[in-house]
C-alpha atoms as a PDB file:
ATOM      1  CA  UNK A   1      17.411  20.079 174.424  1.00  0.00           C
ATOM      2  CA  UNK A   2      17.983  22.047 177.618  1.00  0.00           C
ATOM      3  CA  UNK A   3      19.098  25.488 176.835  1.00  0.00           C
ATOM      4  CA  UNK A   4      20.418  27.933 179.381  1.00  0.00           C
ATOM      5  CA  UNK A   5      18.628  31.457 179.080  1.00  0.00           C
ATOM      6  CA  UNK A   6      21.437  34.069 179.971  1.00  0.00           C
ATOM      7  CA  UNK A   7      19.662  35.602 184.048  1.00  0.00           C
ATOM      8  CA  UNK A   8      22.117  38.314 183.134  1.00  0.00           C
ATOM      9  CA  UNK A   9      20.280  39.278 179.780  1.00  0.00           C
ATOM     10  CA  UNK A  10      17.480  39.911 182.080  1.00  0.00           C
ATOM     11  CA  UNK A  11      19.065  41.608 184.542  1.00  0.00           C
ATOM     12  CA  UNK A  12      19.981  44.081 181.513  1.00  0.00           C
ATOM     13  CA  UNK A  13      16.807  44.042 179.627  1.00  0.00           C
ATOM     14  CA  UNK A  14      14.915  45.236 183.412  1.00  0.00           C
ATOM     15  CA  UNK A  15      15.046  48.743 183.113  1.00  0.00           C
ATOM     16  CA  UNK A  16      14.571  48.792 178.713  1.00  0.00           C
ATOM     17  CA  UNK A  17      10.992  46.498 179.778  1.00  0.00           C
ATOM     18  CA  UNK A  18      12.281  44.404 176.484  1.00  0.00           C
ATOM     19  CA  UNK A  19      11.004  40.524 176.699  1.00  0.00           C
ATOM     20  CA  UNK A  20      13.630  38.163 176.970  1.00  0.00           C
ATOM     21  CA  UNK A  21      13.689  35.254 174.424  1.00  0.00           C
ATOM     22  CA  UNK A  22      13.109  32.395 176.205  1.00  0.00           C
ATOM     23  CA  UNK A  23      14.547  29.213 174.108  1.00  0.00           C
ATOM     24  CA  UNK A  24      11.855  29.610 171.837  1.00  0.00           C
ATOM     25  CA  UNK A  25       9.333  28.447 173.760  1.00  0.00           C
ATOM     26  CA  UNK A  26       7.839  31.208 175.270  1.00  0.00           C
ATOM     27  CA  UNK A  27       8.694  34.518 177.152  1.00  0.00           C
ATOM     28  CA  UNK A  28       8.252  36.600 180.546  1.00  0.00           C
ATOM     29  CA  UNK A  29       8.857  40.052 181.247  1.00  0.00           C
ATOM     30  CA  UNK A  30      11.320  41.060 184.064  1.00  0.00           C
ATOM     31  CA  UNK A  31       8.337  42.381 185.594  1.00  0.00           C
ATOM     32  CA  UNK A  32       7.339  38.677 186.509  1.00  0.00           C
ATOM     33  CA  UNK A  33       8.059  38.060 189.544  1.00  0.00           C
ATOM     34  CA  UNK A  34      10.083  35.147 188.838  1.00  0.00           C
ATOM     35  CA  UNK A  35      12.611  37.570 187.025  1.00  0.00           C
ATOM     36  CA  UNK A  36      13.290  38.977 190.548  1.00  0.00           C
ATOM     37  CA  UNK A  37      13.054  35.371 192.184  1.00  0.00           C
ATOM     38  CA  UNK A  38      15.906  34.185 189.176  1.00  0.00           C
ATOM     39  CA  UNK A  39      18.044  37.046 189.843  1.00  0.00           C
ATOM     40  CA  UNK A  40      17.719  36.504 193.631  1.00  0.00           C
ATOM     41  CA  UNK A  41      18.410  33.125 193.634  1.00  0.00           C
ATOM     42  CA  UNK A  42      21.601  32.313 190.939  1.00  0.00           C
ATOM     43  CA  UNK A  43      22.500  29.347 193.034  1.00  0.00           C
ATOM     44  CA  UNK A  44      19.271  27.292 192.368  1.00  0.00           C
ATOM     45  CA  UNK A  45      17.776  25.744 189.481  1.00  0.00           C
ATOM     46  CA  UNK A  46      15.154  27.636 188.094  1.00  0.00           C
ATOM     47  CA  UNK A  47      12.517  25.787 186.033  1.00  0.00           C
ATOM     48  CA  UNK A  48       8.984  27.197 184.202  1.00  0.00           C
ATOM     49  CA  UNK A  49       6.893  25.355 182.472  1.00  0.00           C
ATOM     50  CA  UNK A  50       3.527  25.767 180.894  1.00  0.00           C
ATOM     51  CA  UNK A  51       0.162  23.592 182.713  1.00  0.00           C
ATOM     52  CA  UNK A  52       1.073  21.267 178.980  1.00  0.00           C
ATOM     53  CA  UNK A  53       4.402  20.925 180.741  1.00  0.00           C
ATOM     54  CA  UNK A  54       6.414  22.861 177.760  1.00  0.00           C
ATOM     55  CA  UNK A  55       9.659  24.842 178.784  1.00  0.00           C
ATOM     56  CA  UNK A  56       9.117  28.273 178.973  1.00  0.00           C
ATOM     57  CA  UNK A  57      12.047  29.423 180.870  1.00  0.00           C
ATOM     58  CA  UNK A  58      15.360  27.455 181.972  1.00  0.00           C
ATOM     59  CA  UNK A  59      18.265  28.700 183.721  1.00  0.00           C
ATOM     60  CA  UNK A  60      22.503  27.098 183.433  1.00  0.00           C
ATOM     61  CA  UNK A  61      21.622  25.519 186.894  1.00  0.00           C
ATOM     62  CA  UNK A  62      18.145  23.949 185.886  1.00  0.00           C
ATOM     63  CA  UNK A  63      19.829  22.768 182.937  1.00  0.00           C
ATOM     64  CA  UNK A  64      22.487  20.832 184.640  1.00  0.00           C
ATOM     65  CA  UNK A  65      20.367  19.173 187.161  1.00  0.00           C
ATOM     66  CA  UNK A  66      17.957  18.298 184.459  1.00  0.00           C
ATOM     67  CA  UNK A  67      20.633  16.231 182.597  1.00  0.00           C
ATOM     68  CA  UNK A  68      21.781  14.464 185.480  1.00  0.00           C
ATOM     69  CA  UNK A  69      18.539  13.137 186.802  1.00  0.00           C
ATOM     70  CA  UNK A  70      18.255  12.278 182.831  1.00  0.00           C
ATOM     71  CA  UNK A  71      22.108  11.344 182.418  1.00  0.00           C
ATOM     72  CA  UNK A  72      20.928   7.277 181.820  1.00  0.00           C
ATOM     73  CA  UNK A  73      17.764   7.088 180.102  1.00  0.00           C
ATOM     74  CA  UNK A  74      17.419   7.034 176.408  1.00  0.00           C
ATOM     75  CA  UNK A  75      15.714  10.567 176.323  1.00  0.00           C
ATOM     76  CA  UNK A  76      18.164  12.770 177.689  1.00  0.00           C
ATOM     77  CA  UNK A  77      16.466  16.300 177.180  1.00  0.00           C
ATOM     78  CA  UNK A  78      12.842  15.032 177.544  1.00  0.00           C
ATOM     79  CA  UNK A  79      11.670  16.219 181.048  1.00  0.00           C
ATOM     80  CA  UNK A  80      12.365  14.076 183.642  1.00  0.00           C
ATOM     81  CA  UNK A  81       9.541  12.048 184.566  1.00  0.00           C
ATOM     82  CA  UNK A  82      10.029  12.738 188.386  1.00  0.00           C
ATOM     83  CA  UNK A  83       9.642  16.157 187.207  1.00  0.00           C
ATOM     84  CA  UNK A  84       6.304  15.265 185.464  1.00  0.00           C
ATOM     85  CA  UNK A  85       5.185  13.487 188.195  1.00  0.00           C
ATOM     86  CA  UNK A  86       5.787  16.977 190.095  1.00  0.00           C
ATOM     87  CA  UNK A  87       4.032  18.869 187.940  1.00  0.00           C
ATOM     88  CA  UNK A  88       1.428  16.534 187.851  1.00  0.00           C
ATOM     89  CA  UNK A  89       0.670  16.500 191.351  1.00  0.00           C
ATOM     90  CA  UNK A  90       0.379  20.144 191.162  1.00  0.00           C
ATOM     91  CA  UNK A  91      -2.178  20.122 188.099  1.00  0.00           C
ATOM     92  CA  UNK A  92      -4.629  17.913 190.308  1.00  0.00           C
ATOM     93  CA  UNK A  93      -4.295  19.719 193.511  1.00  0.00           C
ATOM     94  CA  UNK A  94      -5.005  22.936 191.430  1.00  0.00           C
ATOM     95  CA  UNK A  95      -7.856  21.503 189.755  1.00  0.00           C
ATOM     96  CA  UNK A  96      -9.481  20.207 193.583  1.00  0.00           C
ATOM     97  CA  UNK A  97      -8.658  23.095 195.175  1.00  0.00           C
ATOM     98  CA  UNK A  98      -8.479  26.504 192.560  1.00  0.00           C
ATOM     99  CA  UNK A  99      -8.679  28.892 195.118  1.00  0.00           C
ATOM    100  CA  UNK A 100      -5.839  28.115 197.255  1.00  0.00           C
ATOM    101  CA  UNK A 101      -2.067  28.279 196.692  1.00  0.00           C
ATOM    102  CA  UNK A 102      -0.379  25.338 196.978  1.00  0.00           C
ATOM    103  CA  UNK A 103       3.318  24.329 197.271  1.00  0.00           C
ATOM    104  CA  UNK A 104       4.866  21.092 196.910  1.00  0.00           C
ATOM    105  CA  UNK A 105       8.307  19.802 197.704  1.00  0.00           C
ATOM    106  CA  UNK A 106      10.130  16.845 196.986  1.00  0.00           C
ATOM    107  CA  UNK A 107      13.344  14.848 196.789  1.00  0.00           C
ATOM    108  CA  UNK A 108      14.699  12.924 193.868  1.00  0.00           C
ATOM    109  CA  UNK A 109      17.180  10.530 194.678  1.00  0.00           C
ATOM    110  CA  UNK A 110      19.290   8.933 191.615  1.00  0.00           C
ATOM    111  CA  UNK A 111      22.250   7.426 193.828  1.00  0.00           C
ATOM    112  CA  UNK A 112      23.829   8.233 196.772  1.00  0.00           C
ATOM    113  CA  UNK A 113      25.846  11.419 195.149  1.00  0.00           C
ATOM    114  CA  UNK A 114      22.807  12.393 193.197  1.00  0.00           C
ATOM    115  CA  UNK A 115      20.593  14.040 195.254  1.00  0.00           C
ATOM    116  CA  UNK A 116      18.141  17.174 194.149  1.00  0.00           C
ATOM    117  CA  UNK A 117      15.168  18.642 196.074  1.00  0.00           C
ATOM    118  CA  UNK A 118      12.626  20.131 193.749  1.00  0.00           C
ATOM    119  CA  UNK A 119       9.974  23.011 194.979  1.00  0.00           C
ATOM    120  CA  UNK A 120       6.812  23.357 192.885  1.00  0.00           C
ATOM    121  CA  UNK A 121       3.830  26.047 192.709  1.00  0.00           C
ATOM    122  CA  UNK A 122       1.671  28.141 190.298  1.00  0.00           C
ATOM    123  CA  UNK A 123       2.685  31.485 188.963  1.00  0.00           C
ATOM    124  CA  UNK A 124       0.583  33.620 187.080  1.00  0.00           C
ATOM    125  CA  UNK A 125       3.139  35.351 184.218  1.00  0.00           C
ATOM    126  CA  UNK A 126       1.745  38.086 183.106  1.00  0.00           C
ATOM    127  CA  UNK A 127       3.457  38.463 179.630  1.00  0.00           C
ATOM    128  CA  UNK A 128       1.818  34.628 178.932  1.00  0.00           C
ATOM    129  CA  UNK A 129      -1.759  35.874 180.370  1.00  0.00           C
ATOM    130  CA  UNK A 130      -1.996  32.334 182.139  1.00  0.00           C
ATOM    131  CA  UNK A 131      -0.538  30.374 184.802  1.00  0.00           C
ATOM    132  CA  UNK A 132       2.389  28.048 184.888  1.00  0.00           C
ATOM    133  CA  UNK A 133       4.554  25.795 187.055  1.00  0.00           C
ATOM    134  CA  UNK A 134       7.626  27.286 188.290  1.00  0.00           C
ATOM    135  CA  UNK A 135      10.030  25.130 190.283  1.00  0.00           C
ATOM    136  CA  UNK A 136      13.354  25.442 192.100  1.00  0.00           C
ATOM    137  CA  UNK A 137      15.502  23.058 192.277  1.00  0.00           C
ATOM    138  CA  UNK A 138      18.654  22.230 194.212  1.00  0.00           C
ATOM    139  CA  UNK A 139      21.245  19.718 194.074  1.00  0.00           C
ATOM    140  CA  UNK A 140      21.347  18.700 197.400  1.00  0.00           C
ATOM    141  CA  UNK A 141      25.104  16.610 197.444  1.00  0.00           C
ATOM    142  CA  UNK A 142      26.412  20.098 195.528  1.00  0.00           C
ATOM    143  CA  UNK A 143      25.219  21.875 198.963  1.00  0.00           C
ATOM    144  CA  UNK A 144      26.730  19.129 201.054  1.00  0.00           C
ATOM    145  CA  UNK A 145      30.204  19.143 198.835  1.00  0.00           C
ATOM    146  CA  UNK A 146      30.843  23.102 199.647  1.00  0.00           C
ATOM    147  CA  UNK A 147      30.662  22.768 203.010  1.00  0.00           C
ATOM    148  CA  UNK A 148      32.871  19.849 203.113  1.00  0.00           C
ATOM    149  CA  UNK A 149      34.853  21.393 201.200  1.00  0.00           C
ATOM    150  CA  UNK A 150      35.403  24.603 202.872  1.00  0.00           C
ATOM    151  CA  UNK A 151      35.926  22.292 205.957  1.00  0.00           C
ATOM    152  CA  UNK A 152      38.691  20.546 204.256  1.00  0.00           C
ATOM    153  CA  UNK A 153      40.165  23.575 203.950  1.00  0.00           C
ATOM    154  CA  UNK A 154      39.563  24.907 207.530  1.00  0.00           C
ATOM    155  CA  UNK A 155      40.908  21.723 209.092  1.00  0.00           C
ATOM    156  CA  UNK A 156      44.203  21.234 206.788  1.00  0.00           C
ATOM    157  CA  UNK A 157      42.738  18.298 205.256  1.00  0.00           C
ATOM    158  CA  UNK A 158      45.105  15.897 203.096  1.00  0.00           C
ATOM    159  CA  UNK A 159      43.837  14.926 199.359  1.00  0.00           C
ATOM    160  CA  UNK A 160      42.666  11.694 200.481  1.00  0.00           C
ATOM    161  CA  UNK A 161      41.715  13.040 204.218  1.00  0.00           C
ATOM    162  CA  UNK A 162      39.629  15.598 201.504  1.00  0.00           C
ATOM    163  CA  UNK A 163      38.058  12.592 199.218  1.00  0.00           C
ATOM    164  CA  UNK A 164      37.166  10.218 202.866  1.00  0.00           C
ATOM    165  CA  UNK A 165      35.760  13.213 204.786  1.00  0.00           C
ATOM    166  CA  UNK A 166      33.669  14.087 201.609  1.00  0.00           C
ATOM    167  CA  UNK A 167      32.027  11.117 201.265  1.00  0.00           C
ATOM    168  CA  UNK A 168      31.665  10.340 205.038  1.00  0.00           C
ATOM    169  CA  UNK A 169      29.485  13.677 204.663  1.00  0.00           C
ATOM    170  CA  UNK A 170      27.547  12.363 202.235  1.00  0.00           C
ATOM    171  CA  UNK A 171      26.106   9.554 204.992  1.00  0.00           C
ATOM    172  CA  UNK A 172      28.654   6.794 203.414  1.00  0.00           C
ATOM    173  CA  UNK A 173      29.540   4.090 206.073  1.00  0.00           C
ATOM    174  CA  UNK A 174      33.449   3.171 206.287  1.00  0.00           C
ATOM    175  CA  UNK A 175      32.628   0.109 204.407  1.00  0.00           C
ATOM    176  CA  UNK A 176      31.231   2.078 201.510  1.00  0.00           C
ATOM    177  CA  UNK A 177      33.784   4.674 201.686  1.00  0.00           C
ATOM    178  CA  UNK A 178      36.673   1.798 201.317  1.00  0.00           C
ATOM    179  CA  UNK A 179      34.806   0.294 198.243  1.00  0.00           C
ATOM    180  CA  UNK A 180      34.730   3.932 196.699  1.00  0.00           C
ATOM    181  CA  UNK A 181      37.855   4.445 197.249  1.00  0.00           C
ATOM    182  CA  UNK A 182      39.735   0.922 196.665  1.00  0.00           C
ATOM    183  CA  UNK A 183      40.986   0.786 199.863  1.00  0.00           C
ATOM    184  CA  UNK A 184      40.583  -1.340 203.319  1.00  0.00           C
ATOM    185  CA  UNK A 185      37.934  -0.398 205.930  1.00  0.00           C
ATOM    186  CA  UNK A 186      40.666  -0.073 208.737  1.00  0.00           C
ATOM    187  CA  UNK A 187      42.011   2.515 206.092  1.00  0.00           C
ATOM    188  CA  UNK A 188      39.320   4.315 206.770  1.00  0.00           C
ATOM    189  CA  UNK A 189      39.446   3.855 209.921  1.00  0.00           C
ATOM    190  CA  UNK A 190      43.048   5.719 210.488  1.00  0.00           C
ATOM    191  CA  UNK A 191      42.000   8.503 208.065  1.00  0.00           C
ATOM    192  CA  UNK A 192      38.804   9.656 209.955  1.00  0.00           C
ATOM    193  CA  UNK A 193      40.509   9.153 213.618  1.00  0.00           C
ATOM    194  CA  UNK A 194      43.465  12.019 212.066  1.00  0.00           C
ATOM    195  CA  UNK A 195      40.645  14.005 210.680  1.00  0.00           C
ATOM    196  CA  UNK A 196      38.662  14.327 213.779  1.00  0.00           C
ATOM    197  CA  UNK A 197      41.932  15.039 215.647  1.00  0.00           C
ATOM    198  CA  UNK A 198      42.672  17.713 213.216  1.00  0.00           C
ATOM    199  CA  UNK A 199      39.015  18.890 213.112  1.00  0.00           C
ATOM    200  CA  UNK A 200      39.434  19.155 217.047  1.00  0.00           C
ATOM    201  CA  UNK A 201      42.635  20.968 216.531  1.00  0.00           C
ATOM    202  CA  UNK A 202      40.937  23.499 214.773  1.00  0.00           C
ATOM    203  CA  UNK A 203      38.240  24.482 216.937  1.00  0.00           C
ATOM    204  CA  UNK A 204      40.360  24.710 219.975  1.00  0.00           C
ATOM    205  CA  UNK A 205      42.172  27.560 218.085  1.00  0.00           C
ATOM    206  CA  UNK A 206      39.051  28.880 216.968  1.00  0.00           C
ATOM    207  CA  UNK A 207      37.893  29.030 220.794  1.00  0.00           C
ATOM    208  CA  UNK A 208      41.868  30.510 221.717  1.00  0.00           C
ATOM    209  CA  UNK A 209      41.114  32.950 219.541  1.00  0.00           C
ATOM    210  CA  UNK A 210      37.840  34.020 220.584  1.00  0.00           C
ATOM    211  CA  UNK A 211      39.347  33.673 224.128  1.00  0.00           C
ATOM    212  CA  UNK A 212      41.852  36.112 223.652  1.00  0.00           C
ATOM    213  CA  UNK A 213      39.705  38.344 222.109  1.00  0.00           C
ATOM    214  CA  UNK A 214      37.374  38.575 224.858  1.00  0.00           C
ATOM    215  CA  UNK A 215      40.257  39.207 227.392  1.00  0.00           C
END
């Protein structure tokens, strides 16, 4: 099972130099650099696991993405195989090429909504004396929802003006967006021509604003 290790227990382990217990599969000091890159980066996903492809460190967000590429298949908290596929990929180039550093990204998409870029490389962990796969990962329609959101917001959206222009940011057609939504393309339609009027409506008062400001 996916189990979230606490980034704030090693935010206040740093300074004691205490290892953090790692969901009993292994353990890094804060020292690690990927400490600092966890810490740095709460947002993302952060995922470590050994060359054997064994969790040694998984973070809330990791977690969550992790069950979602999984939510269907019959062995929910086995790593996804995408993942393995990753991790793979990384194994060989490693073994081809040992002294360079290699990165790899990638996307994994599930469904339209369920999109999640994945960053892989090696990391040397000190505390483990070896090297292991870290990865980041991000949902990318999570990204894409915030900023729709926020522009919701911004532009005085409706609930339904909220739920159209959401999807329509996700790359959905008006036909798609009507089946979603159980209601008729022309629907649609109205909904997108009153939010772009309102979206325009918005950024002629930004510009007013920045107009007068510069008077």
């Amino acid at each position: 099972m996916f189990i979230r290790v606490p980034v704030e227990n090693l935010i206040s382990k740093r300074e004691k130099g205490i290892q953090a217990d790692l969901a009993g599969q292994g353990s890094c000091k804060n020292q690690d650099l990927i400490a600092q890159e966890a810490i740095e980066k709460l947002t993302d996903g952060i995922l470590i696991l050994t060359e054997e492809q064994k969790i040694v460190y998984v973070n809330e967000c990791a977690c969550r993405i992790l069950r979602q590429i999984n939510q269907d298949r019959n062995e929910s908290d086995a790593i996804p195989k995408e993942i393995g596929y990753l991790c793979n990929s990384l194994s060989e180039i490693r073994r081809q090429f040992p002294n360079q550093h290699w990165m790899m990204k990638t996307k994994i998409c599930i469904s339209s909504l369920s999109i999640f870029s994945a960053h892989g490389r090696y990391m040397k962990l000190d505390t483990l004396g070896k090297y292991c796969i870290v990865l980041i990962l991000k949902d990318q329609y999570q990204l894409i929802k915030n900023i729709a959101m926020e522009e919701a917001k911004k532009y005085n959206l409706t609930d339904r003006e909220t739920e159209i222009w959401l999807l329509q940011r996700a790359n959905y057609t008006y036909k798609q967006i009507a089946s979603e939504l159980f209601i008729a393309p022309n629907t649609v339609k109205k909904h997108m021509q009153n939010i772009h009027l309102k979206r325009r409506g918005a950024i002629d008062e930004i510009r007013s604003w920045r107009s007068a400001d510069n008077a």
